[in-house]
Protein backbone atom coordinates (compact mmCIF):
# COMPACT_ATOMS: atom_id res chain seq x y z
CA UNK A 1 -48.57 -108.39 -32.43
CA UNK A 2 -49.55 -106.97 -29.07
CA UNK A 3 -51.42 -104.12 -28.59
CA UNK A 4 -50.39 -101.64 -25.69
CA UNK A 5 -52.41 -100.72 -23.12
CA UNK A 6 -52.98 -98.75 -20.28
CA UNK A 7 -54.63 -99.29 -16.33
CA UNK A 8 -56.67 -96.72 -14.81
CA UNK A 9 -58.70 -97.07 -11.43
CA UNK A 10 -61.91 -95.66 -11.23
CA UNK A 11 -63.50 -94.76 -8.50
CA UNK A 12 -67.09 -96.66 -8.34
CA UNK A 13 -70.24 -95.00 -5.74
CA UNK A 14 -73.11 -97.51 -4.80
CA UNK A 15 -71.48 -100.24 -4.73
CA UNK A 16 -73.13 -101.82 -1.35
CA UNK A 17 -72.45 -105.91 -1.73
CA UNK A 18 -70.68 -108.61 -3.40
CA UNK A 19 -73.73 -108.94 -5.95
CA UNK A 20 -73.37 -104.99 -7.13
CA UNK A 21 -69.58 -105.67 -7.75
CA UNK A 22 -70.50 -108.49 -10.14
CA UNK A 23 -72.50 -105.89 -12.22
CA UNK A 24 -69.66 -103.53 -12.00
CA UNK A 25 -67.22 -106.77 -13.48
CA UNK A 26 -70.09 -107.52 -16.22
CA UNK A 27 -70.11 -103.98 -17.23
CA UNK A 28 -66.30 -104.01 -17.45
CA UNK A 29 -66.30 -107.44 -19.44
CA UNK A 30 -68.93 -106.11 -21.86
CA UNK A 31 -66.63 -102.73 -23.10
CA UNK A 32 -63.91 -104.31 -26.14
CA UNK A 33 -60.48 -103.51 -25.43
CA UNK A 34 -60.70 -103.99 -21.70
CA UNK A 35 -58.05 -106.84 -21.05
CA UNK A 36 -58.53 -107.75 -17.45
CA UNK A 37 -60.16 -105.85 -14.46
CA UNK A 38 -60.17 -106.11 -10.43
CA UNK A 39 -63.42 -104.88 -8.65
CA UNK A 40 -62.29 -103.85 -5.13
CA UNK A 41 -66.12 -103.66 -3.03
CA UNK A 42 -64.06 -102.22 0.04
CA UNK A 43 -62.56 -99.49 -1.53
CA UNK A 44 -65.04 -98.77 -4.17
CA UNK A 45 -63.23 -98.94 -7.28
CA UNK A 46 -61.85 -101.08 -9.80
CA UNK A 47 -58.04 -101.14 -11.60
CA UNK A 48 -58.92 -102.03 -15.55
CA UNK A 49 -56.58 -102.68 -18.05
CA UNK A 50 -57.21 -101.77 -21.06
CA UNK A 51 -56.35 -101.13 -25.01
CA UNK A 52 -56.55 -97.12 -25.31
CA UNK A 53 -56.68 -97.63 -28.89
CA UNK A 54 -60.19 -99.90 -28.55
CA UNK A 55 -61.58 -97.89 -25.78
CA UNK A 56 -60.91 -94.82 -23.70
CA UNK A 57 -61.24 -94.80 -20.01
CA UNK A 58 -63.88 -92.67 -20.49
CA UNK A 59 -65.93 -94.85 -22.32
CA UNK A 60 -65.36 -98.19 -19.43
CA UNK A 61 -66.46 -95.22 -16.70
CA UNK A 62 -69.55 -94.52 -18.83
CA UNK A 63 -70.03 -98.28 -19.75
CA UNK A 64 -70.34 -98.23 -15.55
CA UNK A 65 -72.09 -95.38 -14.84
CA UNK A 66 -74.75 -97.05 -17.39
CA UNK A 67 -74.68 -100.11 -15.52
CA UNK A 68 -76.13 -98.02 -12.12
CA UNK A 69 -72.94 -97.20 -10.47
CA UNK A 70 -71.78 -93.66 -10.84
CA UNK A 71 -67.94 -94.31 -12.04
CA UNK A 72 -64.79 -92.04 -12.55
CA UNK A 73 -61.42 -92.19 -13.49
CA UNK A 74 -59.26 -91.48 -10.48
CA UNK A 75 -56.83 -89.06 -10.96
């Protein structure tokens, strides 16, 4: 059975090089429920797909925001 799930971008501040990206993806891998993620440095955000009944998108922006870079879900 396959669970549904959802994409949100958030929108990522202090994100400066390729290195502070790769903290953003290891705080992303870390949260269950997230299924796949893109970290986009240039625009500073990140699309993550998730399962909603795992995790909220709340949680993954916290998870990020805990990691050192200020996340939040775009709107």
């Amino acid at each position: 059975m396959f669970d549904k799930t959802q994409t949100v971008t958030l929108d990522i501040e202090g994100m400066m090089c390729k290195h502070c990206a790769a903290h953003v993806g290891d705080a992303l891998k870390s949260c269950k429920g997230v299924r796949k993620y893109a970290v986009d440095l240039d625009a500073k955000s990140a699309s993550v797909t998730f399962v909603p009944a795992t995790v909220s998108a709340d949680q993954i922006a916290a998870a990020v925001t805990a990691a050192g870079y200020p996340a939040k879900v775009r709107q």
